[in-house]
Protein backbone atom coordinates (compact mmCIF):
# COMPACT_ATOMS: atom_id res chain seq x y z
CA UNK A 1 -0.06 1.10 -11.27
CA UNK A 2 -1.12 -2.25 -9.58
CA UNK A 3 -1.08 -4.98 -11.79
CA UNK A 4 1.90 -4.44 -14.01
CA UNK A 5 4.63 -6.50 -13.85
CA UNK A 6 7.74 -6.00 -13.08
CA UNK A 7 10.03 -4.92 -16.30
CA UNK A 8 13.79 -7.41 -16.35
CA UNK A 9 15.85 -4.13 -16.33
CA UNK A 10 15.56 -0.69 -15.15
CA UNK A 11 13.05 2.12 -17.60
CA UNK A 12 15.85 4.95 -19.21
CA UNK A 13 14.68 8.06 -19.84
CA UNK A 14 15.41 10.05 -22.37
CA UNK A 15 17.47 13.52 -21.81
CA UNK A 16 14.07 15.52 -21.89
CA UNK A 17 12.24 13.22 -19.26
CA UNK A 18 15.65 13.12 -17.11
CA UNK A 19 16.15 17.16 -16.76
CA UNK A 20 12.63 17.59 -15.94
CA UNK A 21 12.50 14.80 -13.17
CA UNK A 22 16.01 15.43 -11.79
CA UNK A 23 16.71 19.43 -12.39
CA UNK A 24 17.19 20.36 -8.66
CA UNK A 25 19.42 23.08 -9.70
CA UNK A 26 16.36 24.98 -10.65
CA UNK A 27 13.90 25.44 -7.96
CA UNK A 28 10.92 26.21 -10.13
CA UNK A 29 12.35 23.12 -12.14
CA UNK A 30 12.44 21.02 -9.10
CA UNK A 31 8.64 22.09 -8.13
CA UNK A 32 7.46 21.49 -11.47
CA UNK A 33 8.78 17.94 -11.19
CA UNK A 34 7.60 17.30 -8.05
CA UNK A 35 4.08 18.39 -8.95
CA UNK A 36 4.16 16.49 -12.11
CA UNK A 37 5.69 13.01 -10.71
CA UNK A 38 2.88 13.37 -7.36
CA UNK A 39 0.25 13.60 -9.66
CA UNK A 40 1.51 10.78 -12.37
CA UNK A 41 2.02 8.09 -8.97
CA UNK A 42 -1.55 8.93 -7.71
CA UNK A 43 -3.51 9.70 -10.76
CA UNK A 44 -1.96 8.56 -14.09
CA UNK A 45 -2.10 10.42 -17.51
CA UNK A 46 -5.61 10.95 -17.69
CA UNK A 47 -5.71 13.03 -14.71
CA UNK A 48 -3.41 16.38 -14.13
CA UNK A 49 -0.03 15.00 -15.12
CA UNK A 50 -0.07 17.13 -18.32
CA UNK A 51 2.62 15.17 -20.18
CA UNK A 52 0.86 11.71 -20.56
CA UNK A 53 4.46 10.05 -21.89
CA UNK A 54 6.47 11.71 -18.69
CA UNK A 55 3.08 9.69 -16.66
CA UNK A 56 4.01 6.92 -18.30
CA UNK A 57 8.26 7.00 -17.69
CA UNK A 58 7.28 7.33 -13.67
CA UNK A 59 5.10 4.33 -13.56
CA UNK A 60 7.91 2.59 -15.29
CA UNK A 61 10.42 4.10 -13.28
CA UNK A 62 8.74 2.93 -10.01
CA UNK A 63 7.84 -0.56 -11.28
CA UNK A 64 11.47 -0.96 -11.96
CA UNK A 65 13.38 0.54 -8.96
CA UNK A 66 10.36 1.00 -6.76
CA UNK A 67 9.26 4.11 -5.04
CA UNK A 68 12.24 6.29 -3.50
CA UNK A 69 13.96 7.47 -6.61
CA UNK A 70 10.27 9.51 -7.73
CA UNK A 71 9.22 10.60 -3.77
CA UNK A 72 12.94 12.17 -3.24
CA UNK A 73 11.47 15.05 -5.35
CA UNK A 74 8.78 15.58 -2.84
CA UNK A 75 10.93 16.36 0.05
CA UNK A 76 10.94 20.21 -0.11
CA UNK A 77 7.81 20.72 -1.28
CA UNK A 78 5.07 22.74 1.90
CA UNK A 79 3.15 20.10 3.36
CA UNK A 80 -0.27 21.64 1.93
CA UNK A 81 0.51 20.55 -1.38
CA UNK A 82 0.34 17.50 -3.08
CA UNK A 83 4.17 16.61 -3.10
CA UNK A 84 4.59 17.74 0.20
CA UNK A 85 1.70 15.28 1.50
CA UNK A 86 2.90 12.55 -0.31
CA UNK A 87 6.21 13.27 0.82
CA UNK A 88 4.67 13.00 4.41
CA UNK A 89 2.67 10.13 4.10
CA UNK A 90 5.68 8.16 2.08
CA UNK A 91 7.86 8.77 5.11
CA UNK A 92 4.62 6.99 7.58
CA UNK A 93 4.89 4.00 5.47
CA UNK A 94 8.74 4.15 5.62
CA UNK A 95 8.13 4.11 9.18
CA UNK A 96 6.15 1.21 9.37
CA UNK A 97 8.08 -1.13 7.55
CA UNK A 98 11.48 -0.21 8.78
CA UNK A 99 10.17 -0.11 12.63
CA UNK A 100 7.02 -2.12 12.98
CA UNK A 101 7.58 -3.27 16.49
CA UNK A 102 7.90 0.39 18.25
CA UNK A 103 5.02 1.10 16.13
CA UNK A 104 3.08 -1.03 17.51
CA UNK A 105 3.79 -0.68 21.56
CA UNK A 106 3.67 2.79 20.81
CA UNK A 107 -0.09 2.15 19.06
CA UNK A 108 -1.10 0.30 21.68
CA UNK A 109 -0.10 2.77 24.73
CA UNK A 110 -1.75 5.56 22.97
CA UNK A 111 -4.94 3.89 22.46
CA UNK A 112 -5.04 2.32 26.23
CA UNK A 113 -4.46 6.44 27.41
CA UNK A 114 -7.61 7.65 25.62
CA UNK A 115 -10.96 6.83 24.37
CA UNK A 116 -14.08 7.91 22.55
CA UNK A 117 -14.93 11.35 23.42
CA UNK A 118 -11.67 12.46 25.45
CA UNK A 119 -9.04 14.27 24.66
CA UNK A 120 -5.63 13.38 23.87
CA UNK A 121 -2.39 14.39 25.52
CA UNK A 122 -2.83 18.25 24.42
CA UNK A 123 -6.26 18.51 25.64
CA UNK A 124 -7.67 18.16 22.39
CA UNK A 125 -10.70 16.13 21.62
CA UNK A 126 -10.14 12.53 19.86
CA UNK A 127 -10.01 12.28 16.26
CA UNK A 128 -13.60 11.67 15.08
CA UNK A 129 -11.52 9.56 12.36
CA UNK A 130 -10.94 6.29 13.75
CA UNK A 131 -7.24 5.45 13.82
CA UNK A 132 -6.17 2.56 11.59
CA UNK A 133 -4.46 -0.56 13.31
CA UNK A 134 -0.05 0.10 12.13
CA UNK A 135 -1.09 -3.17 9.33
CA UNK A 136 -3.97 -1.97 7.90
CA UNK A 137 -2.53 1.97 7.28
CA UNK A 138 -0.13 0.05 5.82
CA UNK A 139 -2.36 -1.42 3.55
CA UNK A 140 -4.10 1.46 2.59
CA UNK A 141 -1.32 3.24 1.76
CA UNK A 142 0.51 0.63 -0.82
CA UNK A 143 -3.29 0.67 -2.17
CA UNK A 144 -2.76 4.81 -2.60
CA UNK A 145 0.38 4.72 -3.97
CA UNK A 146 -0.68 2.62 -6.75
CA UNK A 147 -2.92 5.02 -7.86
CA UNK A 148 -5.94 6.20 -6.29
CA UNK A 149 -8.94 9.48 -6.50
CA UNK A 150 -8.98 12.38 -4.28
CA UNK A 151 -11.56 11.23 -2.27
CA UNK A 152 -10.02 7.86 -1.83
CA UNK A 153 -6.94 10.49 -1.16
CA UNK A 154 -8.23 12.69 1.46
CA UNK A 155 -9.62 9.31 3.74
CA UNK A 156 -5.80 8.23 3.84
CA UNK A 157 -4.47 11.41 5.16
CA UNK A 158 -7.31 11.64 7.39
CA UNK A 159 -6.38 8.11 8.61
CA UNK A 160 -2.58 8.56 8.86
CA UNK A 161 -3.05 12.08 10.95
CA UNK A 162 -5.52 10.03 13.30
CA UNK A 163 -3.21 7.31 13.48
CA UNK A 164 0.13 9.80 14.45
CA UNK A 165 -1.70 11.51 17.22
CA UNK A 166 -2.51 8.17 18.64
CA UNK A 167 1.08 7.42 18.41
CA UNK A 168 2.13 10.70 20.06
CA UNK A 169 -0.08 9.85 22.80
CA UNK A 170 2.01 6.67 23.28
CA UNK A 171 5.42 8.38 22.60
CA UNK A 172 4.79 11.29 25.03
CA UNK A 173 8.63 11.23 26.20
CA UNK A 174 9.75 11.13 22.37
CA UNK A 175 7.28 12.90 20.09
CA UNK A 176 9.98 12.34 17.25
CA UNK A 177 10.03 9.32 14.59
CA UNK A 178 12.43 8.32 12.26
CA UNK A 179 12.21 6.69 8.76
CA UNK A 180 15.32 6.35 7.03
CA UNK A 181 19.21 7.81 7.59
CA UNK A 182 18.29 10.50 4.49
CA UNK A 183 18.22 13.57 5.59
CA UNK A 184 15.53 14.91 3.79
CA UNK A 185 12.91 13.09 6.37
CA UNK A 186 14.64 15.31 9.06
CA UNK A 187 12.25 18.48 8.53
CA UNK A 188 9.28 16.14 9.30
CA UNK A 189 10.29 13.80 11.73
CA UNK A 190 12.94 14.92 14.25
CA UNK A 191 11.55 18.47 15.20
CA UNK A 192 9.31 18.97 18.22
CA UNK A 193 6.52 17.28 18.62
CA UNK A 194 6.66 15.99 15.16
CA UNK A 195 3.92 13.42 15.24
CA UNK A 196 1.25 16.32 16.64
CA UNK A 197 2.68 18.52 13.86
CA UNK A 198 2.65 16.17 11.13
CA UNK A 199 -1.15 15.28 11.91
CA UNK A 200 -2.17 18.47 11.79
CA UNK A 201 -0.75 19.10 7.86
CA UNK A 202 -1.91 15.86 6.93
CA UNK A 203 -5.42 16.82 8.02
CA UNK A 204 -4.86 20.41 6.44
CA UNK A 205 -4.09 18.81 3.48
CA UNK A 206 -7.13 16.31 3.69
CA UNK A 207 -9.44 19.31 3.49
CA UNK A 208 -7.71 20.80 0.47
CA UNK A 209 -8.06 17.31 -1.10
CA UNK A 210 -11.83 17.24 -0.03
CA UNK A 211 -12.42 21.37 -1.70
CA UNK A 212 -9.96 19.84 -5.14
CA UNK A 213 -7.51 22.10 -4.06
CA UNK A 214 -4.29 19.86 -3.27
CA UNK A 215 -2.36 20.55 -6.04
């Protein structure tokens, strides 16, 4: 979706595109839409989005009012899916552009407590995936959400679960992060140890992307 430009007033959608995208009264409804929108950010119409026009209406959507409205849906969705790790990776960005500064002492105490080849505050070995500097993730993750392959896919969420265990290395005392006042980010951020916990389903997830089976 890079490239476009920015449309002078906000994409409508139709009753049939509206119910499908915003039917939370239906869970199955509400899964099916947050399937179909995950797949119509990363990979367009000509990948699994079936409905090619309802690819289409997101990528307007999100040109118009940017980002939030579409990864909303994501927020219940198990973090082994597709939704759920965009909805995990849309909350690191979140992060580091509403906090940058704690980001970055906390980046820079975790990697001054470990290096190649040790372990990290749990005992378990380093990442063999090097951790991205809090910019460059940054980076790399606009890059995704504007469309992207699964292999270009599963690096990311290999990056972003190195880079939160380097970050709960440096945030021993508060393992917790925060993105945003909704509180649909509070399942993934506030409970224990979330930055250990979230690492470990973004890397889950990074394997399922690697086997095609994050869907």
């Amino acid at each position: 979706m890079d490239g476009r430009e920015r449309p002078r007033r906000p994409a409508i959608l139709d009753n049939k595109d509206a119910e499908l995208i915003w039917g939370d009264s239906d869970p199955a409804l509400a899964s099916e839409a947050a399937h179909s929108t995950a797949n119509a950010v990363l990979y367009g119409p000509s990948h699994l989005a079936e409905d090619e026009r309802l690819a289409e209406r997101v990528g307007a959507i999100i040109d118009a009012e940017g980002l939030d409205e579409i990864a909303g849906l994501w927020s219940r969705s198990p973090a082994t899916t597709l939704p759920g790790a965009l909805w995990r990776l849309y909350l690191v960005r979140a992060w580091l552009e509403r906090d940058p500064e704690t980001i970055t002492m906390r980046f820079r105490a975790g990697t001054a407590q470990t290096g190649p080849g040790e372990t990290t505050s749990d005992g378990e070995p380093r990442d063999a995936v090097a951790a991205p500097q809090p910019p460059v993730l940054d980076e790399r993750l606009a890059q995704l959400f504007g469309g992207t392959s699964e292999t270009e896919l599963a690096d990311v969420l290999e990056q972003a679960a190195a880079f939160l265990r380097v970050l709960s290395d440096g945030a021993a005392s508060d393992p917790r992060w925060h993105t945003h006042d909704d509180a649909a980010a509070g399942p993934v951020t506030r409970r224990p140890h979330a930055l250990a916990a979230t690492a470990d389903e973004l890397d889950a997830a990074a394997s399922r992307a690697r086997a095609r089976r994050l869907d």
